[in-house]
Protein backbone atom coordinates (compact mmCIF):
# COMPACT_ATOMS: atom_id res chain seq x y z
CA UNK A 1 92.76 100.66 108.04
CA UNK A 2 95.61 100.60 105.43
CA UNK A 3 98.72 99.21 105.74
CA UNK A 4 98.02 95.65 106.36
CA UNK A 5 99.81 93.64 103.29
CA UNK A 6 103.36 93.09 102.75
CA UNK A 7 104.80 91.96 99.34
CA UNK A 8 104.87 92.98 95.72
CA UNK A 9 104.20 89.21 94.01
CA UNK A 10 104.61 87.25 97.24
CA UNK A 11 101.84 88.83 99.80
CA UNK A 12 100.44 88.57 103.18
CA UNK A 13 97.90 90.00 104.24
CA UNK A 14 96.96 89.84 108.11
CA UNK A 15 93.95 90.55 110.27
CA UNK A 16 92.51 89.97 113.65
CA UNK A 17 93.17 91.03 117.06
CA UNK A 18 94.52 90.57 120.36
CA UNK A 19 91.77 89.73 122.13
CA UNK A 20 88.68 88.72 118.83
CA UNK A 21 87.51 85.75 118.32
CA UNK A 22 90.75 84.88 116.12
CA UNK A 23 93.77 86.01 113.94
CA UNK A 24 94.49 84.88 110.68
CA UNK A 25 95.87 85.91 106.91
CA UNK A 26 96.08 85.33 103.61
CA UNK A 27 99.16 84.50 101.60
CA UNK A 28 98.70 85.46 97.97
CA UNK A 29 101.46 84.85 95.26
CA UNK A 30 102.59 81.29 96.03
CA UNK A 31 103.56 78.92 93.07
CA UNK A 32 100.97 76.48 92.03
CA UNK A 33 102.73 72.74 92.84
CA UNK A 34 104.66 73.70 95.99
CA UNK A 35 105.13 70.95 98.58
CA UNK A 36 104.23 72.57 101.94
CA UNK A 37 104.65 70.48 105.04
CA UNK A 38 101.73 71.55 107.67
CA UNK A 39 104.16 70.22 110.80
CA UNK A 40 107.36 72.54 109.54
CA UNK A 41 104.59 75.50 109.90
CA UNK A 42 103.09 74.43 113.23
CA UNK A 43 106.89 74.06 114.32
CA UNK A 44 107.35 77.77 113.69
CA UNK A 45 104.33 78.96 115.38
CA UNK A 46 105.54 76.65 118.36
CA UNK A 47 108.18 78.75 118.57
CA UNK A 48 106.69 81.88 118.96
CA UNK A 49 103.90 80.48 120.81
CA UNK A 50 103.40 82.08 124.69
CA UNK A 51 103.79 80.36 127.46
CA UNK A 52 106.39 77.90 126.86
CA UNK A 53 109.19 78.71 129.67
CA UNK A 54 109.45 80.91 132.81
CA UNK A 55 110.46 84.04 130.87
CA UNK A 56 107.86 84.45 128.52
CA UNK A 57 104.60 85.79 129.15
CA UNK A 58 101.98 82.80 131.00
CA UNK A 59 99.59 83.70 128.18
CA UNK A 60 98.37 79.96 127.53
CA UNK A 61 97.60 79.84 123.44
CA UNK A 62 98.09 76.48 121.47
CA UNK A 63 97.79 78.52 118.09
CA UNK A 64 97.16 76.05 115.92
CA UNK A 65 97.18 77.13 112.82
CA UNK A 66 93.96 75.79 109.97
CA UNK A 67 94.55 76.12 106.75
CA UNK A 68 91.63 77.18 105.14
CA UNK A 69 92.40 77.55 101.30
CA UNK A 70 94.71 77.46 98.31
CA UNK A 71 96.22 73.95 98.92
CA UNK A 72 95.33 70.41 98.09
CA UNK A 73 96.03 67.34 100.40
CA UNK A 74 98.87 65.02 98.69
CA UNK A 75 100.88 62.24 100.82
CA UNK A 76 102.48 61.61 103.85
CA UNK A 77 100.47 64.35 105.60
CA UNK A 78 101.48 67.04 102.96
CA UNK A 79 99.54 69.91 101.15
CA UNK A 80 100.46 70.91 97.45
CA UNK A 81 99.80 74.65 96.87
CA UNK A 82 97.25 75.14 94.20
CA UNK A 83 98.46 79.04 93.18
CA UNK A 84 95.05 80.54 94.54
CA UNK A 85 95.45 82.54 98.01
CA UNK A 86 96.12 80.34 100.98
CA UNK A 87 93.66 81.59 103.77
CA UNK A 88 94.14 80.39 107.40
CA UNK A 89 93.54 81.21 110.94
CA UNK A 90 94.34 80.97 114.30
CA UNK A 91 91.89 80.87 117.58
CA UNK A 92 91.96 83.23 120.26
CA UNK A 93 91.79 81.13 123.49
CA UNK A 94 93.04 82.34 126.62
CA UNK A 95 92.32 86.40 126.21
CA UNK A 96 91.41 88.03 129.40
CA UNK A 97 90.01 91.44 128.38
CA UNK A 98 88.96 91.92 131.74
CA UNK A 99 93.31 92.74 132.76
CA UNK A 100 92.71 95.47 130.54
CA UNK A 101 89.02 97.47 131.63
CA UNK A 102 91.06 100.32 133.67
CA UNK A 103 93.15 101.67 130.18
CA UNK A 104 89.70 102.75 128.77
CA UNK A 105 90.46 106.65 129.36
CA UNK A 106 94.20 105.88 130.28
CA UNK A 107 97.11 106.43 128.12
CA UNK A 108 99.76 103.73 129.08
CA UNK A 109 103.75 105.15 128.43
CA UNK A 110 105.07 104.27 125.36
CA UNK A 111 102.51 102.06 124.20
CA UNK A 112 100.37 102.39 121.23
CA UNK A 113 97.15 103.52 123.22
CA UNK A 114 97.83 107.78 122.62
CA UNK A 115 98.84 107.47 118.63
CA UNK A 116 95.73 105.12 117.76
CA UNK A 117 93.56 107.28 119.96
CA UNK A 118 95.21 110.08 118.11
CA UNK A 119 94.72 108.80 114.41
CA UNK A 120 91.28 106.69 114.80
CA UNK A 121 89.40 108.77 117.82
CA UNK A 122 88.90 105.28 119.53
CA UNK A 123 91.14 101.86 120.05
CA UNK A 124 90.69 98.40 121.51
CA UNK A 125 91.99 98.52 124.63
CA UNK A 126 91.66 94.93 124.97
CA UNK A 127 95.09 93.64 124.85
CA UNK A 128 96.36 96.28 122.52
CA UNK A 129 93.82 95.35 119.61
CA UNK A 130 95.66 95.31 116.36
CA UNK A 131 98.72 96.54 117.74
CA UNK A 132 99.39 93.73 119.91
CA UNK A 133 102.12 91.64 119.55
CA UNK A 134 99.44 88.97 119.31
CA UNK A 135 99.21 89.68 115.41
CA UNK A 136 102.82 88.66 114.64
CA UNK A 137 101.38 84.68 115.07
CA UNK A 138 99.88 85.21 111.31
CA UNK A 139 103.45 86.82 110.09
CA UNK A 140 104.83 83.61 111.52
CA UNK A 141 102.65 81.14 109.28
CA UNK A 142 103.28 83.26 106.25
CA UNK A 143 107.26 82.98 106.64
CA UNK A 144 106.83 79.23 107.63
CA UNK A 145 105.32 79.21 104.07
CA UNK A 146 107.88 81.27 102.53
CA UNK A 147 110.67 79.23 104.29
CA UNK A 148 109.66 75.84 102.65
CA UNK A 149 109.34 77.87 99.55
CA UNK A 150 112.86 79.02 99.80
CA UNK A 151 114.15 75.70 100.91
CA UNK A 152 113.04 73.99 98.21
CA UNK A 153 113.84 76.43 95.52
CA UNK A 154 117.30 77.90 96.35
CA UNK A 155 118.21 76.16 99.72
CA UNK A 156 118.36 79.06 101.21
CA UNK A 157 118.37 79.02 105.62
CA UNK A 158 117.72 81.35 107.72
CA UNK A 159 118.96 81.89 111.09
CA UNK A 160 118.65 84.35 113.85
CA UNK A 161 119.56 83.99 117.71
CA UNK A 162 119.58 86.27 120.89
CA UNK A 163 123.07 88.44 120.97
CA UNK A 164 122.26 90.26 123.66
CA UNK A 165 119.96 91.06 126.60
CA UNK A 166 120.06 94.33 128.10
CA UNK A 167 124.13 94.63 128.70
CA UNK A 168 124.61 90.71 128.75
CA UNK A 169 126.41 89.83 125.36
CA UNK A 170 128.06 87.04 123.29
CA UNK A 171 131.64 87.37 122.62
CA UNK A 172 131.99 86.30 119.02
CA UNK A 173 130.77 87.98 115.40
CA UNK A 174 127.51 87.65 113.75
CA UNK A 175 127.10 83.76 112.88
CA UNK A 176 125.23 81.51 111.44
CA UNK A 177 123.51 78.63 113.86
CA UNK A 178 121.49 75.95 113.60
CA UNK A 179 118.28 75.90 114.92
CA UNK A 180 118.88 73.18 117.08
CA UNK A 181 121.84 74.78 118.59
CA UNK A 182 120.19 78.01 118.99
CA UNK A 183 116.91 76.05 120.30
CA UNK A 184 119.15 74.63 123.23
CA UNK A 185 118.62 77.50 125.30
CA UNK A 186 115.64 78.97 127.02
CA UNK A 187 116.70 82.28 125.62
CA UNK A 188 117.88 80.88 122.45
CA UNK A 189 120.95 81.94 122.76
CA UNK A 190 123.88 79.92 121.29
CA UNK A 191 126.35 80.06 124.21
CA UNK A 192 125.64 78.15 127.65
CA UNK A 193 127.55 80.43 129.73
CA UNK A 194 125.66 83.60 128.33
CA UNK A 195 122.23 82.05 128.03
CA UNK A 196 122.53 81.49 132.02
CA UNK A 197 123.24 85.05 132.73
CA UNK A 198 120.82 86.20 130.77
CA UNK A 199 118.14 84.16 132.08
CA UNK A 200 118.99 85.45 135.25
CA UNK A 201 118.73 88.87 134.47
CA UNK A 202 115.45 88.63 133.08
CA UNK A 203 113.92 86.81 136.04
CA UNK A 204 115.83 89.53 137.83
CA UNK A 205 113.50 92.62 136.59
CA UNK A 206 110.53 90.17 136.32
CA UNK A 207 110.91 89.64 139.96
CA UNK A 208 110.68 93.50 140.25
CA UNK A 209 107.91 94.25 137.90
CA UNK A 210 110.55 95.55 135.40
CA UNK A 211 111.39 94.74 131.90
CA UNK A 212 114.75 94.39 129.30
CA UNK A 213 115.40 94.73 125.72
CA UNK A 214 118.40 93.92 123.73
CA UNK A 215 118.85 92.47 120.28
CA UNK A 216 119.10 89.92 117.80
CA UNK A 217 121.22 89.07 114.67
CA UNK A 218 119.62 87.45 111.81
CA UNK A 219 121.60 85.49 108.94
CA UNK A 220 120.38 84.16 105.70
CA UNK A 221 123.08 81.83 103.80
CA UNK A 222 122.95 80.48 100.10
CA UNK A 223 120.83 83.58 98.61
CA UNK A 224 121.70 84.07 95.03
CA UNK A 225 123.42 87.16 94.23
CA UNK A 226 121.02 89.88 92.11
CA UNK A 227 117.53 89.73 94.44
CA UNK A 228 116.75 93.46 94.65
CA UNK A 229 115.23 95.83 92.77
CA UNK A 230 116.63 99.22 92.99
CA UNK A 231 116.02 102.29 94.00
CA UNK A 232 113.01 102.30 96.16
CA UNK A 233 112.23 98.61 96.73
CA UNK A 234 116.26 97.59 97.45
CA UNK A 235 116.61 94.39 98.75
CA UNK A 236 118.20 96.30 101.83
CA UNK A 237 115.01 98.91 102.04
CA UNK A 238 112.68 96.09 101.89
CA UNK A 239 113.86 93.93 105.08
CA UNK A 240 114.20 97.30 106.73
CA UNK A 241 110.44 97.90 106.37
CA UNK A 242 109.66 94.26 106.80
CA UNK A 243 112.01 94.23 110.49
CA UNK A 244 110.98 98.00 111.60
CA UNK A 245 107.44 96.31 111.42
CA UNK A 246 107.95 94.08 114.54
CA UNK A 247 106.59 95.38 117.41
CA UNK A 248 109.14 96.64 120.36
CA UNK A 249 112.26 97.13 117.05
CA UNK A 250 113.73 100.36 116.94
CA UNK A 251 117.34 99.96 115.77
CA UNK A 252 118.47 98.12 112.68
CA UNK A 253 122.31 97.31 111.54
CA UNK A 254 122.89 95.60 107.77
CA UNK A 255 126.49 94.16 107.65
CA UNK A 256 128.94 96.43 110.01
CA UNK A 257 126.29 99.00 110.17
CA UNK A 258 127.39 101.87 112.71
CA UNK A 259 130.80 100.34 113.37
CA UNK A 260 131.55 100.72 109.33
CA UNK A 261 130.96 104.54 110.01
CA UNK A 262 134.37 104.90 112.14
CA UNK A 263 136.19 103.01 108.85
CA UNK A 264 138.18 104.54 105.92
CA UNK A 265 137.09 102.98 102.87
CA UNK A 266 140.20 101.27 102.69
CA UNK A 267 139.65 99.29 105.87
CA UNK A 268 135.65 98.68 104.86
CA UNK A 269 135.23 97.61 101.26
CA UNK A 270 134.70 94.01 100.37
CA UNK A 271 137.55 93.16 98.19
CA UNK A 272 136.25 90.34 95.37
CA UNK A 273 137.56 86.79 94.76
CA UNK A 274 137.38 84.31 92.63
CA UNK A 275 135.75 81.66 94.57
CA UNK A 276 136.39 78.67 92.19
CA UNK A 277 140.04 77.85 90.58
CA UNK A 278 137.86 78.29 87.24
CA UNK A 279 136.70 81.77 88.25
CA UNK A 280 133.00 80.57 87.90
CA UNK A 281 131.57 81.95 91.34
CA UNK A 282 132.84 85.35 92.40
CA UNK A 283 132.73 85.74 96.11
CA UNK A 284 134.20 88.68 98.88
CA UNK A 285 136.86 88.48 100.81
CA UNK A 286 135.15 89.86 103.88
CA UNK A 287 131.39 90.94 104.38
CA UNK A 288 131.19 94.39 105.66
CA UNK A 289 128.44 94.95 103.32
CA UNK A 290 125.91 92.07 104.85
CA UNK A 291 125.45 90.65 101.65
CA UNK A 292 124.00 93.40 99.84
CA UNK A 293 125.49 95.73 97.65
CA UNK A 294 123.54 98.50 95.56
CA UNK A 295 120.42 97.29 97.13
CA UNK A 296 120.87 93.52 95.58
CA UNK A 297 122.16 90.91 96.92
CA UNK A 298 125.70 89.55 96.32
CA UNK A 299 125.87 85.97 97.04
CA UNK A 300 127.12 86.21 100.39
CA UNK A 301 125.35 85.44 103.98
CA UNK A 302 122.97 88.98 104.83
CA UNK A 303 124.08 89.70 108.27
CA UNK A 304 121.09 91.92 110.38
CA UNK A 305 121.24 93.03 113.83
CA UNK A 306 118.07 93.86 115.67
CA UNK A 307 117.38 96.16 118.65
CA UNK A 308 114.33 95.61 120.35
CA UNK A 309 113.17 97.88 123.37
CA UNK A 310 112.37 96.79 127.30
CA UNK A 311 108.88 95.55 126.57
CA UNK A 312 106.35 98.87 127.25
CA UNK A 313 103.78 97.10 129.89
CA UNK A 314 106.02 97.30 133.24
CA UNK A 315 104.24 96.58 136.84
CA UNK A 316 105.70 99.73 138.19
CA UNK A 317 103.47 102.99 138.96
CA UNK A 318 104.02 105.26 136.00
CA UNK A 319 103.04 108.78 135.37
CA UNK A 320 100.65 109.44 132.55
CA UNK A 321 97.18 111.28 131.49
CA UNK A 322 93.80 110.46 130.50
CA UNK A 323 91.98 111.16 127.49
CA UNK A 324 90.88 114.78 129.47
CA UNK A 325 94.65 115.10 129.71
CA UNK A 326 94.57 114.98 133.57
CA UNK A 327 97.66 113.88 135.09
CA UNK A 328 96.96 110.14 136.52
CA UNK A 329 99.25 107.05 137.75
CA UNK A 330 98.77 103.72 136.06
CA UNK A 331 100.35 100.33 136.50
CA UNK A 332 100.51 97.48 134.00
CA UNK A 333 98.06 94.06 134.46
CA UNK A 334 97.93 91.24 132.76
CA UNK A 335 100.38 88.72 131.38
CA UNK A 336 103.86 90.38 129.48
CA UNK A 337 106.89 88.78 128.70
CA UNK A 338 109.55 90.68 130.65
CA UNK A 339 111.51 90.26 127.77
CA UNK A 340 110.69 89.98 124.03
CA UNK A 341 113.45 88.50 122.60
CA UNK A 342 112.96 84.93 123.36
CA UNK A 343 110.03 84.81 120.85
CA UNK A 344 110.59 87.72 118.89
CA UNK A 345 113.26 84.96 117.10
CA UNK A 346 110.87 82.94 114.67
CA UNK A 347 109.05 86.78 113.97
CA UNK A 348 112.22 88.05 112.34
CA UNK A 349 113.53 84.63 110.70
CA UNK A 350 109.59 84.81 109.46
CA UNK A 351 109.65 88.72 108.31
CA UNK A 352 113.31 88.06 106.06
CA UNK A 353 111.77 84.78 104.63
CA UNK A 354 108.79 86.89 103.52
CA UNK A 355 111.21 89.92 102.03
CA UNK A 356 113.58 87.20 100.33
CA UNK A 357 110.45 84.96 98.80
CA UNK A 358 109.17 87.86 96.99
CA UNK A 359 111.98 89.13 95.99
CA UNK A 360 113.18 85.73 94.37
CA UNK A 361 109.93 85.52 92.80
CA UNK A 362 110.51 89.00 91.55
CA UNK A 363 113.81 88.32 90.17
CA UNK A 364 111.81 86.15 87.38
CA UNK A 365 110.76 88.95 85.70
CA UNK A 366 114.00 90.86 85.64
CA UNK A 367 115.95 88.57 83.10
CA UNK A 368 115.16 85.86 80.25
């Protein structure tokens, strides 16, 4: 099975499934000498981890994370990276395979079941396999990684937040918040007044067996300008791939995306400033272009937006076929999250922090 490794200098590589006897990855490309706090990772995973309100999936997993290579113990609790791949893994606790022994010849809608049955000639059903949701845990450690990496390089932060749930939206602009502030919230959305009526529509179409998308905006501040590397692996291309990845994404905006496309290029293009009296930082006076420009960064915050899709398994009756291609009913069983979004938020801050630490460890080579 290809297709499992993401990065050019900084890699992970993931493996595992939904329902084995663990998930886990290696991270290959980190600078000997790094200072890696163990507790800022576990505080990621937390994050993403199931099971911690009343609209996320009841899916009880501690996922705590063991680092099983490529770092060194040093003080106060901390590991120093030692350049060699960092291995680690993650237990499978609370998988119930048994939710899942009536999909064996069934085909559920718009899940992955048909197109690995189509390109393999068998899948797990258990849980999804490999192309459950499950796997994004080990994406999550690697960013964590990445993150401190970052941090402690270039002070760069990352930030993303719910923006909207189904038709339920914040008023303002792409922004960048704190964790905390974005943490306050069940939903993790920034605004009181919006996080209620979005929790309330999601326990809504819980209540009824149903499910909601909506979608996320993701901003990274303090990123040098000139990470990139043009034309196929742009800066722009890269956290495409890296986002489109995610399980349940199928819409992606950089900067004003789609609303740039009713603009004259008058009314869209960043005009440049000098953002120093002295002229020594160059900046833009707006940031239609998300912070990318040619496929490299410019200096500016990179503004995303994220669409993720109602979450597939719904407890309605739904037509469908078997594998004989005989027209059957199924219904979903198990435990779902009604609505991704909630924990899909550490996944996407992790999947830019993994895009952006290669690339600034690419950047190394591209000038003396």
């Amino acid at each position: 099975m290809a297709g499992n490794t993401l990065g050019k200098v900084f890699q992970i590589t993931t493996f595992g499934e939904s329902h084995g006897v663990a998930i886990g990855g290696i991270i290959d490309g980190v600078p000997a000498g790094l200072e890696l706090d163990p507790a800022g990772i576990q505080s990621d995973l937390d994050r993403r981890r199931p099971g911690t309100s009343d609209i996320t999936t009841p899916r009880k997993e501690d996922d705590k994370v063991v680092i099983l290579s490529g770092v060194l113990p040093a003080e106060g609790g901390l590991f120093i990276s030692t350049g060699t791949p960092i291995g680690f893994q993650l237990a499978n606790k609370d998988a119930k395979s048994a939710d899942y022994s009536h999909l064996e010849n069934t085909f559920r809608p718009s899940h992955a079941d048909y197109t690995y049955d189509a390109k393999y000639g068998l899948r797990d059903i258990r849980g999804g396999g490999r192309s459950s949701a499950r796997e994004t845990a080990c994406r999550v450690v690697g960013g964590a990684i990445a993150r401190q990496l970052l941090k402690t390089t270039y002070s760069v932060e990352i930030s993303a937040y719910v923006e909207r749930v189904q038709d339920i939206s914040v008023p303002f602009p792409p922004t960048f918040f704190s964790r905390e502030m974005v943490d306050s919230t069940a939903v993790r959305c920034p605004s009181d007044e919006v996080a209620s009526k979005m929790i309330q529509r999601i326990e809504t179409v819980r209540d009824e067996g149903d499910t909601v998308g909506g979608s996320i905006v993701v901003v990274a501040k303090n990123v040098p300008a000139g990470w990139g590397e043009p034309v196929f692996d742009k800066l722009n291309a890269d956290l495409a791939k890296a986002l489109m990845s995610i399980p349940a994404v199928k819409a992606l905006e950089i900067g004003s995306g789609f609303s740039g496309t009713l603009m004259r290029g008058s009314e869209h293009n960043d005009e440049f400033v000098s953002g120093k009296s002295d002229g020594a930082v160059i900046e833009t006076s707006s940031n239609r272009s998300g912070g990318i420009q040619g496929g490299i960064s410019n200096g500016e915050e990179i503004v995303i937006r994220i669409g993720f899709k109602p979450v597939a398994t719904i407890k309605k009756i739904q037509n469908t076929v078997n594998r004989d291609g005989e027209e059957i009913t199924v219904s979903g069983k198990g435990r779902h999250d009604p609505c991704v979004l909630p924990r899909a938020i550490p996944i996407v801050e992790a999947m830019v922090a993994l895009v952006l630490a290669d690339h600034s460890l690419r950047q190394r080579t591209s000038r003396l």
